[in-house]
C-alpha atoms as a PDB file:
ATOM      1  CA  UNK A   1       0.000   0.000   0.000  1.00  0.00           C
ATOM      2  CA  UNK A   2       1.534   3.467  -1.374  1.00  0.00           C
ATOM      3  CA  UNK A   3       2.643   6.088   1.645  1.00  0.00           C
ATOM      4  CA  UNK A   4      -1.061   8.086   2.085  1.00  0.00           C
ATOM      5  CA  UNK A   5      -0.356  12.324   2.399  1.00  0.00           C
ATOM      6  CA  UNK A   6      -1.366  12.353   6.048  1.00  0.00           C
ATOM      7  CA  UNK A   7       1.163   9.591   6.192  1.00  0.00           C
ATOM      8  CA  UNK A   8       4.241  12.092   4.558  1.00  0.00           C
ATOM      9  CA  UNK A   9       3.098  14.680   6.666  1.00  0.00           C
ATOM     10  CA  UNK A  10       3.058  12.799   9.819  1.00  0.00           C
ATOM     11  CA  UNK A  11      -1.044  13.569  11.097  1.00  0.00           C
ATOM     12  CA  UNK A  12      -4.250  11.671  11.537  1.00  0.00           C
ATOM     13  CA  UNK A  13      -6.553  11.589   9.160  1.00  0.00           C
ATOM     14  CA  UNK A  14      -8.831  13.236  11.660  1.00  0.00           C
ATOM     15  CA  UNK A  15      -6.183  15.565  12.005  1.00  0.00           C
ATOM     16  CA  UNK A  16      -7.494  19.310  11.959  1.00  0.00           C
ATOM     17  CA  UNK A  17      -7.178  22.107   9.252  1.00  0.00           C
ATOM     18  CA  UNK A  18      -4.751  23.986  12.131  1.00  0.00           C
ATOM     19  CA  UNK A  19      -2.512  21.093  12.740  1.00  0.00           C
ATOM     20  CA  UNK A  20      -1.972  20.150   9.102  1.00  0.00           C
ATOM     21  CA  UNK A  21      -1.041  23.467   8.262  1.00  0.00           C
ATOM     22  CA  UNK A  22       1.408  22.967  11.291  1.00  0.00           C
ATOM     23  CA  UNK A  23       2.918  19.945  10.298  1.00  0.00           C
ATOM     24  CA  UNK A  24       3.457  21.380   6.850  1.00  0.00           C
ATOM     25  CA  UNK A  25       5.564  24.218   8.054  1.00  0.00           C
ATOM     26  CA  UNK A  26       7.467  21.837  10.016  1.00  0.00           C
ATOM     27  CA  UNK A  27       8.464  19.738   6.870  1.00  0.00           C
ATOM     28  CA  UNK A  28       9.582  22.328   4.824  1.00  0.00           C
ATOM     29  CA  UNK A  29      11.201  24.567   7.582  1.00  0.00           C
ATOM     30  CA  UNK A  30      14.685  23.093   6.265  1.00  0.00           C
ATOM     31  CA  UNK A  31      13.795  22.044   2.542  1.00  0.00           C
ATOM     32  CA  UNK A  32      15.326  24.416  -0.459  1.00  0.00           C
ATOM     33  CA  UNK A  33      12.031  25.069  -2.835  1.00  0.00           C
ATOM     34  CA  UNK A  34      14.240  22.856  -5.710  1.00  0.00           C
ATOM     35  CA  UNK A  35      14.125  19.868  -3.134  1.00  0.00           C
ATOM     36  CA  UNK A  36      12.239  17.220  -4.297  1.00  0.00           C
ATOM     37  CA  UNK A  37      10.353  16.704  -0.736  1.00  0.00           C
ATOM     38  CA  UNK A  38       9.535  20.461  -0.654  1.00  0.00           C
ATOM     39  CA  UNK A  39       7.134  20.109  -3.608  1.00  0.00           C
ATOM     40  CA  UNK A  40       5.624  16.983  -2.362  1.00  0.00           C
ATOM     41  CA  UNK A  41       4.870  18.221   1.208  1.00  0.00           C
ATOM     42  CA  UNK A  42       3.381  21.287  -0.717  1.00  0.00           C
ATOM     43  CA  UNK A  43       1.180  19.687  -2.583  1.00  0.00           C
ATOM     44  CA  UNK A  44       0.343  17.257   0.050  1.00  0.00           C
ATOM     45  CA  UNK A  45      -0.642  20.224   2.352  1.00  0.00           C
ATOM     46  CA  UNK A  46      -2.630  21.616  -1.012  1.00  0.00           C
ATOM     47  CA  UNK A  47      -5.105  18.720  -0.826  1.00  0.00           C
ATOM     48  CA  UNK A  48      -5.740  18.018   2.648  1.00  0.00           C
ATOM     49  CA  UNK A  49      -6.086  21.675   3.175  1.00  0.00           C
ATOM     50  CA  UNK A  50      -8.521  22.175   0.891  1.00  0.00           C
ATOM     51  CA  UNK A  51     -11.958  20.742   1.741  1.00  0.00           C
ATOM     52  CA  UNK A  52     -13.527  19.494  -1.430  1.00  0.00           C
ATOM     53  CA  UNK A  53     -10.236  17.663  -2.256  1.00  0.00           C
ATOM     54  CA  UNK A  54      -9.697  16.585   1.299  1.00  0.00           C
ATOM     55  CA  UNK A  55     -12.992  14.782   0.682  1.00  0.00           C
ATOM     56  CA  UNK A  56     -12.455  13.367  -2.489  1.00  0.00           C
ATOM     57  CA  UNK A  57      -9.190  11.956  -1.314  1.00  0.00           C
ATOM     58  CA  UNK A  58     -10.576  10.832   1.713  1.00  0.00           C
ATOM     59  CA  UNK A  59     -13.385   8.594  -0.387  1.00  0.00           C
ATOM     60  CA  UNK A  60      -9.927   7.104  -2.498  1.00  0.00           C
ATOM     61  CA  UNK A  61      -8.596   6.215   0.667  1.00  0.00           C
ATOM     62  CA  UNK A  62     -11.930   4.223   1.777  1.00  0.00           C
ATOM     63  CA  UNK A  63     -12.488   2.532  -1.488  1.00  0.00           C
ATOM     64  CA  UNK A  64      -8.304   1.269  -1.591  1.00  0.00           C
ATOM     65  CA  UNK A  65      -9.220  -3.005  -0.615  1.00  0.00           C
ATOM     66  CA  UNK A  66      -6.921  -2.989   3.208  1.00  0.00           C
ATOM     67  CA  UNK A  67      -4.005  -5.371   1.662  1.00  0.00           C
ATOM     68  CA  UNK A  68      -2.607  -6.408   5.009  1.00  0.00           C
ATOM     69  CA  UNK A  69      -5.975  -7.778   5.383  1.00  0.00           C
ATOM     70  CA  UNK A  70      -6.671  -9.818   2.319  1.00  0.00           C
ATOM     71  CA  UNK A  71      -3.276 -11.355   3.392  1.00  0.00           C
ATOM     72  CA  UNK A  72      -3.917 -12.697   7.133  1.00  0.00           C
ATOM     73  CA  UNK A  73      -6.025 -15.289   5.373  1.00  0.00           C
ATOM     74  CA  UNK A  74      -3.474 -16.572   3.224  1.00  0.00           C
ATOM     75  CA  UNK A  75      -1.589 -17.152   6.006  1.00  0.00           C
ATOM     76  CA  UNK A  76      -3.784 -19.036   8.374  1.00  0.00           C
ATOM     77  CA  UNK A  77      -5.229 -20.934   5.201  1.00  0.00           C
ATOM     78  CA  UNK A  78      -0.723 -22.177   4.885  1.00  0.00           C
ATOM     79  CA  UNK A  79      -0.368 -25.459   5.658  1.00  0.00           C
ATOM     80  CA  UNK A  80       2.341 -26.927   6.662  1.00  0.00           C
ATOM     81  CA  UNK A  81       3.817 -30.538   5.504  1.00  0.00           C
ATOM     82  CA  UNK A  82       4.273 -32.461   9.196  1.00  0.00           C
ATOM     83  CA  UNK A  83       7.769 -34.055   9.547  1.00  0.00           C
ATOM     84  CA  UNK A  84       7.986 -37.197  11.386  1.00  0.00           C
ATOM     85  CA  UNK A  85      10.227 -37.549  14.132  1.00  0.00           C
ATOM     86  CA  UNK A  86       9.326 -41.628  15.038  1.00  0.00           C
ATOM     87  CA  UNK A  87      12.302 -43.875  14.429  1.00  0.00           C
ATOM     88  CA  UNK A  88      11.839 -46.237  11.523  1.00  0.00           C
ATOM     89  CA  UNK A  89      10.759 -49.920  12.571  1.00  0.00           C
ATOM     90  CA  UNK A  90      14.018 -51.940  12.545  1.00  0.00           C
ATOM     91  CA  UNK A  91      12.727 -54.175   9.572  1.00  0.00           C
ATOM     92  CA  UNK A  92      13.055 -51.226   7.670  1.00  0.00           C
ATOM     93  CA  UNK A  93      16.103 -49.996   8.966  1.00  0.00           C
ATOM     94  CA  UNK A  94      17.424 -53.644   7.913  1.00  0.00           C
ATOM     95  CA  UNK A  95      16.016 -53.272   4.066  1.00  0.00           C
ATOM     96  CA  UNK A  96      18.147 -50.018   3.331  1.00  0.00           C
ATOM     97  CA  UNK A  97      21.274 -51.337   4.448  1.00  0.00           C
ATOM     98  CA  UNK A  98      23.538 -52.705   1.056  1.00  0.00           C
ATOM     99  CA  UNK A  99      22.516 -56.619   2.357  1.00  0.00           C
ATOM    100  CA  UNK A 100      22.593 -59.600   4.913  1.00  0.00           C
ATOM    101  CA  UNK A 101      26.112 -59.953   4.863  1.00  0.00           C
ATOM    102  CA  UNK A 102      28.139 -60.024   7.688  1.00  0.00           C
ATOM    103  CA  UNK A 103      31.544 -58.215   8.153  1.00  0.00           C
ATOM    104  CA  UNK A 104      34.483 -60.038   8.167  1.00  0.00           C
ATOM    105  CA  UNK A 105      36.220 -60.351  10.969  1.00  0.00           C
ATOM    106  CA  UNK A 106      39.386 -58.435  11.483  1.00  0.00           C
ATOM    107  CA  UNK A 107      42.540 -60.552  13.343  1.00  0.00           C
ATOM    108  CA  UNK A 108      44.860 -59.444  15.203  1.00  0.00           C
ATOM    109  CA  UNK A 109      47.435 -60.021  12.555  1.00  0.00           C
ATOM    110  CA  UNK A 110      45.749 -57.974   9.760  1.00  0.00           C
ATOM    111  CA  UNK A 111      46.479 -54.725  11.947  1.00  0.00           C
ATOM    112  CA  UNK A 112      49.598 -52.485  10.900  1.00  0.00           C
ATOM    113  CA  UNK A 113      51.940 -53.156  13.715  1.00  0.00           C
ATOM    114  CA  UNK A 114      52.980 -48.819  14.031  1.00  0.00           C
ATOM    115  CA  UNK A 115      49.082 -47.577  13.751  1.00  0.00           C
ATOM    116  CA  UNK A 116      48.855 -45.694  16.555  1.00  0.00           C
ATOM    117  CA  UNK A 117      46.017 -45.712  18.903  1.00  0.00           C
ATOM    118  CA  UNK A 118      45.358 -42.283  19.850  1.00  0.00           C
ATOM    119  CA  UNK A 119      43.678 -39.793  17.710  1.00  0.00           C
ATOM    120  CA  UNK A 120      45.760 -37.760  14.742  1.00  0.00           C
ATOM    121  CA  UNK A 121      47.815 -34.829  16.585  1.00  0.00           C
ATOM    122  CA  UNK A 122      47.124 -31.117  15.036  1.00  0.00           C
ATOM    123  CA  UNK A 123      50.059 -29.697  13.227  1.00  0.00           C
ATOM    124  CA  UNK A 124      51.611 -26.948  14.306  1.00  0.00           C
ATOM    125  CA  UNK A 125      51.350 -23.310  12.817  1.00  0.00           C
ATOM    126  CA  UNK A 126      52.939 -22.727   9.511  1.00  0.00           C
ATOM    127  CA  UNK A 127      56.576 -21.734  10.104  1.00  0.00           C
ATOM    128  CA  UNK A 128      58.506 -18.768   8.541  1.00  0.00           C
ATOM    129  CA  UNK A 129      60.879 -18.969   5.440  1.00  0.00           C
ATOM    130  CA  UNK A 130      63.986 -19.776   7.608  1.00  0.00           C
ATOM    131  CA  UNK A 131      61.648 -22.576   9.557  1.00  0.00           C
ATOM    132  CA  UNK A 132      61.433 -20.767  12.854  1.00  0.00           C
ATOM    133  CA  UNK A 133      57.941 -20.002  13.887  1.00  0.00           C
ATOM    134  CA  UNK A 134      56.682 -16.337  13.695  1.00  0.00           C
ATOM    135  CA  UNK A 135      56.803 -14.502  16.861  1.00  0.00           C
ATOM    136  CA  UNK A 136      55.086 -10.931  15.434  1.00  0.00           C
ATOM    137  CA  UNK A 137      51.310 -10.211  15.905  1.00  0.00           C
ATOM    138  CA  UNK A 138      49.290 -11.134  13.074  1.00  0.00           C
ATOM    139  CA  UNK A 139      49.017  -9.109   9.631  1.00  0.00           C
ATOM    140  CA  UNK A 140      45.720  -8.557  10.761  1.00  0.00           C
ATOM    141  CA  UNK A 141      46.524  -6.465  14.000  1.00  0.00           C
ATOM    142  CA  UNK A 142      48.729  -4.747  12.074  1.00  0.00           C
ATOM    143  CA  UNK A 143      46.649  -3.727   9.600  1.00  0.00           C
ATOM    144  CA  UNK A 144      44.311  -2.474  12.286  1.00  0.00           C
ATOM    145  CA  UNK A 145      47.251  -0.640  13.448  1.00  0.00           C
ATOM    146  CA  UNK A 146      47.831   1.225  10.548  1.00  0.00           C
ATOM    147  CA  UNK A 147      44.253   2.355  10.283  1.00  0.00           C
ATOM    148  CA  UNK A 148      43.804   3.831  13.490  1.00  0.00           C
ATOM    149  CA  UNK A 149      47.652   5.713  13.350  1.00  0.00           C
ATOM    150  CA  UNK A 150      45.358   7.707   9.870  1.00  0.00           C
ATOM    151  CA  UNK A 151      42.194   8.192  11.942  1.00  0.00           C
ATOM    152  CA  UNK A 152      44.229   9.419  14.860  1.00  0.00           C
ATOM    153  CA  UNK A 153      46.165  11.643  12.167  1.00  0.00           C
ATOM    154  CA  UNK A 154      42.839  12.867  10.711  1.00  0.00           C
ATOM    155  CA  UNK A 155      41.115  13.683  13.911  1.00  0.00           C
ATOM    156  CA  UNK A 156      43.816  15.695  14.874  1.00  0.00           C
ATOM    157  CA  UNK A 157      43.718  17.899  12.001  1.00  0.00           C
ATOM    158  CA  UNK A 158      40.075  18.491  12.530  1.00  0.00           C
ATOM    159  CA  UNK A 159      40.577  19.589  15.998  1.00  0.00           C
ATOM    160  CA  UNK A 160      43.255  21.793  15.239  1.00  0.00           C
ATOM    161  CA  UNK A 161      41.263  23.417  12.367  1.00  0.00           C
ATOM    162  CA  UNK A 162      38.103  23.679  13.984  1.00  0.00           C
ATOM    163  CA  UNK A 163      38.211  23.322  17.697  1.00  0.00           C
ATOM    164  CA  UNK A 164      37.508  26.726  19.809  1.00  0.00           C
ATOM    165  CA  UNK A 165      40.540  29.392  19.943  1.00  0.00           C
ATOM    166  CA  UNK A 166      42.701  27.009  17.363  1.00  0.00           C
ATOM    167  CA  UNK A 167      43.627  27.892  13.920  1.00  0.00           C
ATOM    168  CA  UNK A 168      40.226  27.780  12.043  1.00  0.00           C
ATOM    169  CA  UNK A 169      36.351  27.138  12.822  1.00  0.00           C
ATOM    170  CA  UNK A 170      34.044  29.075  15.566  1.00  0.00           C
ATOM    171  CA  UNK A 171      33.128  28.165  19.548  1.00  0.00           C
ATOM    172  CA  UNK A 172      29.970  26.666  20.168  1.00  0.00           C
ATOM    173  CA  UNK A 173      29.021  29.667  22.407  1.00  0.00           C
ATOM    174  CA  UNK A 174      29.528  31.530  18.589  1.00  0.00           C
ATOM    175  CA  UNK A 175      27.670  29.067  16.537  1.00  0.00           C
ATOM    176  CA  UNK A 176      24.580  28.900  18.819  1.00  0.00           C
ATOM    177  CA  UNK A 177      24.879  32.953  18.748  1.00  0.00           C
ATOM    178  CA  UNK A 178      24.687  32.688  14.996  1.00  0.00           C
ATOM    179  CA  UNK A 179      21.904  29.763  15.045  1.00  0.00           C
ATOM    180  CA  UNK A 180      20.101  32.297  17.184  1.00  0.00           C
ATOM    181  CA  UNK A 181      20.433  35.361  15.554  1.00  0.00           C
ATOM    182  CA  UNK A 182      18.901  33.144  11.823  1.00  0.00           C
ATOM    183  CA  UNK A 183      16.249  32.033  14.115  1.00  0.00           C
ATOM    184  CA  UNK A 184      15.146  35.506  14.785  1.00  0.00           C
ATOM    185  CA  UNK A 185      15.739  37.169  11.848  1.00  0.00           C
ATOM    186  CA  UNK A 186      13.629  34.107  10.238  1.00  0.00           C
ATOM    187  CA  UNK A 187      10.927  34.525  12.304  1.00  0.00           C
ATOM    188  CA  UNK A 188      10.954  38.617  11.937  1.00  0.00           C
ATOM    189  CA  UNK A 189      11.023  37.971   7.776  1.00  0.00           C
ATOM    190  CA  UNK A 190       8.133  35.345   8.020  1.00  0.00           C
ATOM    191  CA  UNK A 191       5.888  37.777   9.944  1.00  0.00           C
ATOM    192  CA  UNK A 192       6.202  40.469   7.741  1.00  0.00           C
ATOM    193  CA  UNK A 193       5.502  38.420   4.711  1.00  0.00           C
ATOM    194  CA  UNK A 194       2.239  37.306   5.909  1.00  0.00           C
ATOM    195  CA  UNK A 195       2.079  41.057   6.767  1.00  0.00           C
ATOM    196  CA  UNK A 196       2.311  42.351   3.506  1.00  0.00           C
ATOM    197  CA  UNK A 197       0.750  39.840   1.227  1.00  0.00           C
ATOM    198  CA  UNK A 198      -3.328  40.870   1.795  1.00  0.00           C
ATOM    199  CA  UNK A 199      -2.040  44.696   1.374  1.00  0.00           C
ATOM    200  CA  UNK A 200       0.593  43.469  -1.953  1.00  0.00           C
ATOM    201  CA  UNK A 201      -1.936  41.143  -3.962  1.00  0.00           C
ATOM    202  CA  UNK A 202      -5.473  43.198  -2.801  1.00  0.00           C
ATOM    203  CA  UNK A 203      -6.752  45.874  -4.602  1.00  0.00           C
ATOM    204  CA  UNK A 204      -9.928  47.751  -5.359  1.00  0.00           C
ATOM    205  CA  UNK A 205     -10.725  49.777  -8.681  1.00  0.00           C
ATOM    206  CA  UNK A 206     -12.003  52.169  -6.591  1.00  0.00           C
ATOM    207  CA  UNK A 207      -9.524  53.282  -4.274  1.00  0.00           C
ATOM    208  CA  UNK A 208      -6.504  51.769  -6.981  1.00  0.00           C
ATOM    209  CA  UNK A 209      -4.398  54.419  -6.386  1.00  0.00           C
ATOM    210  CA  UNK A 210      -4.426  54.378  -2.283  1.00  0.00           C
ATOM    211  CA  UNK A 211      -3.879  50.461  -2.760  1.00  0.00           C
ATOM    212  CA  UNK A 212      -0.797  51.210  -4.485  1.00  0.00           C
ATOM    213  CA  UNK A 213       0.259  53.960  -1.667  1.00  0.00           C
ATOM    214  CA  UNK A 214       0.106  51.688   1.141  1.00  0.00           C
ATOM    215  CA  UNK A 215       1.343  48.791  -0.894  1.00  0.00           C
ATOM    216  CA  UNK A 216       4.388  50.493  -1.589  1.00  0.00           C
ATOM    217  CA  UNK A 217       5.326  50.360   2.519  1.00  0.00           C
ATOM    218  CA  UNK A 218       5.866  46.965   2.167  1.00  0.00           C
ATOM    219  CA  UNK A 219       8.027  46.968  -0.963  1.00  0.00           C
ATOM    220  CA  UNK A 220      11.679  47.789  -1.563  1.00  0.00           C
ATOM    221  CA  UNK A 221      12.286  50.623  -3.688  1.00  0.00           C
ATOM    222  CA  UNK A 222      13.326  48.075  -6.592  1.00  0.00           C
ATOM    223  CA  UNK A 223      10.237  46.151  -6.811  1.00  0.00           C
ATOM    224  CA  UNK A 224       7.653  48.912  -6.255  1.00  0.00           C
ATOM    225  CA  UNK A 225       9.161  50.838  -9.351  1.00  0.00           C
ATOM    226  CA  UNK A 226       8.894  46.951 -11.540  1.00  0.00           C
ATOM    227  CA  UNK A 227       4.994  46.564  -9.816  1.00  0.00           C
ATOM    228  CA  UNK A 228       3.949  50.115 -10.809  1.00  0.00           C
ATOM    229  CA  UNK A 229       5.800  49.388 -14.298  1.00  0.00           C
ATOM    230  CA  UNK A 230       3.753  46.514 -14.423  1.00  0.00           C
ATOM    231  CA  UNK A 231       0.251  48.091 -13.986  1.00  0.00           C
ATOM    232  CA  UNK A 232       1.187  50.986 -16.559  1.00  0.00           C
ATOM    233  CA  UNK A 233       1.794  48.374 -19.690  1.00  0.00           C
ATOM    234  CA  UNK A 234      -0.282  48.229 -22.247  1.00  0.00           C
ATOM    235  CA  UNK A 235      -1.962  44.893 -23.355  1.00  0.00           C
ATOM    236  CA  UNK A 236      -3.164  43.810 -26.664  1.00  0.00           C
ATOM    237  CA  UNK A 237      -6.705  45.754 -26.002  1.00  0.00           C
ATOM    238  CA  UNK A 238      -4.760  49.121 -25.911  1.00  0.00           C
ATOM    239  CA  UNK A 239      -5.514  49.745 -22.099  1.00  0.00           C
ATOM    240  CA  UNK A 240      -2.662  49.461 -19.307  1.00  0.00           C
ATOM    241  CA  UNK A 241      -3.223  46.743 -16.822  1.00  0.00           C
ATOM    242  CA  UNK A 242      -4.140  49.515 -14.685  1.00  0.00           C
ATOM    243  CA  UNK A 243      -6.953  51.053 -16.817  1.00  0.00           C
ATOM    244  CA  UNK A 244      -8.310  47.426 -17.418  1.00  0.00           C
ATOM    245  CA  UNK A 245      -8.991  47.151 -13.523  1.00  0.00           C
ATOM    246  CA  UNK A 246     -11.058  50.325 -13.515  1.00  0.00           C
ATOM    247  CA  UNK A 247     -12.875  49.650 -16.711  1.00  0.00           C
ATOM    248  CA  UNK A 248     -13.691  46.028 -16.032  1.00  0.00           C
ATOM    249  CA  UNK A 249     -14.198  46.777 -12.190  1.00  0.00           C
ATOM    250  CA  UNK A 250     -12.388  44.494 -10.607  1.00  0.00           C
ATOM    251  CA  UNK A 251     -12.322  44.018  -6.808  1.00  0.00           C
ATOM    252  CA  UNK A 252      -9.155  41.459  -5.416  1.00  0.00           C
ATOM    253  CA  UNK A 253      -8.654  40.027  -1.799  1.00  0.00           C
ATOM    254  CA  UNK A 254      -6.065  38.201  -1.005  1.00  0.00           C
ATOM    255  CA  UNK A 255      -4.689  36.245   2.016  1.00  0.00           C
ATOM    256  CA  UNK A 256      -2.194  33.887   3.461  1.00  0.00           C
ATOM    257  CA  UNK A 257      -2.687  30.785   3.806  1.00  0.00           C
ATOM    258  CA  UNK A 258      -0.030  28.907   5.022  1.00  0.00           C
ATOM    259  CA  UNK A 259       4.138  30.134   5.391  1.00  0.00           C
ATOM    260  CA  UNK A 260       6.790  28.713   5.222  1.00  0.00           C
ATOM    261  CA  UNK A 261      10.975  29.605   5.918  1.00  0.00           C
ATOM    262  CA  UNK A 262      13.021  28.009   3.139  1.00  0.00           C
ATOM    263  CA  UNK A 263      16.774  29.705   3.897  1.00  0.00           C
ATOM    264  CA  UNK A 264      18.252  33.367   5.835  1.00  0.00           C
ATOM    265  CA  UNK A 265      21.214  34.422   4.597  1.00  0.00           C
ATOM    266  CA  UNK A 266      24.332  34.008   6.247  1.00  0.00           C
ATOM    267  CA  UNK A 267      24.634  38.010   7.270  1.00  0.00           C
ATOM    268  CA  UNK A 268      21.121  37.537   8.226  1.00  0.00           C
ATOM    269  CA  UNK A 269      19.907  40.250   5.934  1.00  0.00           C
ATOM    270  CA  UNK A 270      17.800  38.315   3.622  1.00  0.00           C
ATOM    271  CA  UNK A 271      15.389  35.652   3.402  1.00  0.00           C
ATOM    272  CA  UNK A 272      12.985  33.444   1.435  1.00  0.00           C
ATOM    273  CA  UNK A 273       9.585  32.635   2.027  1.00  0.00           C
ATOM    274  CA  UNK A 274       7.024  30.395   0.924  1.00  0.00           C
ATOM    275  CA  UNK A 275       4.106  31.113   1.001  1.00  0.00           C
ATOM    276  CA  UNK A 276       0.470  29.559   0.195  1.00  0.00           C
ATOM    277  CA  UNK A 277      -1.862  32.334  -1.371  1.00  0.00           C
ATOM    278  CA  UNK A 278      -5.952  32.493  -1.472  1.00  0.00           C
ATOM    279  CA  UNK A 279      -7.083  35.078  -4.036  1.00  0.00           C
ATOM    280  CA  UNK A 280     -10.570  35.921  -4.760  1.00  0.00           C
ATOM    281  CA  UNK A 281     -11.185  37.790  -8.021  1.00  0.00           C
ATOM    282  CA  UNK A 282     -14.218  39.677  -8.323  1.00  0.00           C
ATOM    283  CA  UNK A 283     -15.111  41.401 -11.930  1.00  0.00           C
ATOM    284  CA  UNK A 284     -18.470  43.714 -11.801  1.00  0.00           C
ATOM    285  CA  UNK A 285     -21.635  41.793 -10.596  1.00  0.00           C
ATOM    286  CA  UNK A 286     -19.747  38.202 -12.246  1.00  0.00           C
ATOM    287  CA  UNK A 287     -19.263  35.851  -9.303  1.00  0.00           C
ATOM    288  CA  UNK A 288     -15.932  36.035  -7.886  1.00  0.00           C
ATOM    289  CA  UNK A 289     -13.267  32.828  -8.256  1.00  0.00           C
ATOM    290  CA  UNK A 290     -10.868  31.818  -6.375  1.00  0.00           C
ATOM    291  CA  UNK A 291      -7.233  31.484  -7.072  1.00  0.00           C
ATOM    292  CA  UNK A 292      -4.914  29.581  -4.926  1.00  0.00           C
ATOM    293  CA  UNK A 293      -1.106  29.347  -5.320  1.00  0.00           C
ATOM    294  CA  UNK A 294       2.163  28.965  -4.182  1.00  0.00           C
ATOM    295  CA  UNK A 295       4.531  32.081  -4.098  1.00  0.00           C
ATOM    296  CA  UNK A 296       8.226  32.593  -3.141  1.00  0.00           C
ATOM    297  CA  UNK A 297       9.227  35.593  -1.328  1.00  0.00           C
ATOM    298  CA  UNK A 298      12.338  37.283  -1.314  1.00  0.00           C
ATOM    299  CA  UNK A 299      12.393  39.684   1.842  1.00  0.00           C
ATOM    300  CA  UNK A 300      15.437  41.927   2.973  1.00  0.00           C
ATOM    301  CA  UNK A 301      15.974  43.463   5.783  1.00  0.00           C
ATOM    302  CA  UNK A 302      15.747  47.095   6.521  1.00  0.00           C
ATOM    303  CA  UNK A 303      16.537  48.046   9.687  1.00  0.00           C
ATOM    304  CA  UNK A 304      14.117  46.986  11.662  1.00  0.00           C
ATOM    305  CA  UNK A 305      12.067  46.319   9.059  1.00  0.00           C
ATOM    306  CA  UNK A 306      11.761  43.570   6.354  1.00  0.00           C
ATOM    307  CA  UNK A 307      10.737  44.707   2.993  1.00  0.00           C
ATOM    308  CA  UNK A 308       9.497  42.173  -0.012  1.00  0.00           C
ATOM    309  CA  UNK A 309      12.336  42.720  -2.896  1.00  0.00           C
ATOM    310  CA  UNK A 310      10.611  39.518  -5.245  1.00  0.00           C
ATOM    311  CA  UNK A 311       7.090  37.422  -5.837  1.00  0.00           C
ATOM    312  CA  UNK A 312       7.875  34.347  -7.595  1.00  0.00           C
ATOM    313  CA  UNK A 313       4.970  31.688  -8.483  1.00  0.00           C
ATOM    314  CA  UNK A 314       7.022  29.909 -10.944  1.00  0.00           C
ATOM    315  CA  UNK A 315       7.930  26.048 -10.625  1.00  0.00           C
ATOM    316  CA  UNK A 316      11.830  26.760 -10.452  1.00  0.00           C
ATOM    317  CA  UNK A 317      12.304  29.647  -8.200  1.00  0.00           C
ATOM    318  CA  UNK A 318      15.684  28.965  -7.284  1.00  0.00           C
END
């Protein structure tokens, strides 16, 4: 039977919408987005977080015959050849030996007169060339030997390049600092992302313009001047992305999902972010539709703030 998702991500299936989305951010806290595992926790979390495919997947999971099962039987059903362990009846005993003849009888005078009695001595170990014995350890000791002089020789250069105050590598004491310091700034980067995703992807075509405003808050200089580029080109229908919004009335809310910490940088100053993205899409009186996706953030740090510098929703956004 084939690993099931609530399997790969480690809940019940009774498990709750809050502690699936848990368990997903704990699978990919350490993945890179280009790890194979990444993408399958993802869209692992995708269906069991989303209700009508929860369901559906739930009914596959019913339907699937329980092999372990439909193979007890088999087993109890084995039978098993008996062995006998009675003697066989002398008078059969008698019919496989080679016949009725009797052995002949051995004298006294057929015996080789210097045939020992007692039982063949062992010969001793195999001497050297010049014929005395060898008095050295084995050549497997001192093979052993040999490998443990290099492992002593290798763990003593690793000490001395990495071992507190010598030549090369950092304390513990610094390494936890540093473990610590990507732990916070991870946790800072994370928070503004979910931050500034409803107020990035939301707009209104009738307060466009103070969407923009506050959007911009959240944006580094960089990637507010390519999102404001990006609403002032011109499609195929003549209008700008922007005039299509007002024209077609369009009304966008978006929120957060799920997050998730992929990597900080090893200054601390940036990070990446993946997030899981509900979008509803509203054009005049039509009924709005949802969008769901998977975006990676780039976020840098700016003083005390973190800003977003890049949305990716492509497959490969290494």
């Amino acid at each position: 039977m084939s690993v099931s998702l609530y399997d790969l991500l480690d809940v019940d299936p009774s498990a709750t919408a809050a502690e699936i989305r848990t368990a997903w951010k704990a699978s990919i806290a350490d993945l890179d987005p280009t790890d194979r595992r990444f993408r399958a926790f993802n869209d692992a979390a995708g269906v069991l977080l989303d209700p009508e495919k929860r369901a559906a997947y739930d009914a596959e999971l019913a339907a699937e015959p329980d092999e372990a099962e439909d193979a007890a039987p088999a087993d109890e059903d084995a039978v098993v050849a008996p062995v006998s362990l009675e003697k066989e009846p002398a008078g059969e005993a008698s019919e496989a030996t080679a016949g009725d003849e009797e052995p002949e009888a051995t004298s006294d005078d057929d015996q080789p007169a210097d045939e020992p009695d007692e039982a063949p001595v062992k010969e001793p170990a195999t001497a050297g060339a010049d014929g005395a014995a060898p008095d050295g350890p084995p050549a497997w000791a001192l093979a052993v030997a040999a490998g443990a002089a290099v492992l002593a020789v290798a763990l003593a250069i690793v000490v001395l390049f990495t071992w507190p105050g010598s030549v090369g590598g950092e304390s513990p004491a610094k390494q936890e600092e540093q473990s610590e310091q990507a732990e916070e700034a991870g946790a800072e980067a994370r928070a503004a992302a979910e931050d500034a995703i409803p107020e990035v992807l939301s707009y209104d075509y009738r307060t466009l313009d103070d969407d923009f405003a506050e959007a911009e808050e959240y944006l580094t200089d960089d990637f507010a001047a390519k999102r404001t580029a990006l609403f002032d080109q011109k499609a195929d229908t003549g209008l700008t992305l922007r005039e299509q919004v007002v024209s077609e009335k369009v009304v966008v809310t978006a929120r957060v999902a799920m997050t998730g910490l992929t990597r900080v940088s090893e200054d601390g100053d940036r990070a990446t972010i993946v997030v899981y993205v509900d979008q509803d899409s509203q054009k005049g009186n039509a009924a709005p539709r949802l969008l769901q996706m998977w975006a990676t953030l780039s976020m840098v740090s700016d003083g005390d703030d973190w800003l977003l510098d890049d949305i990716c929703t492509e497959t490969d956004c290494s």
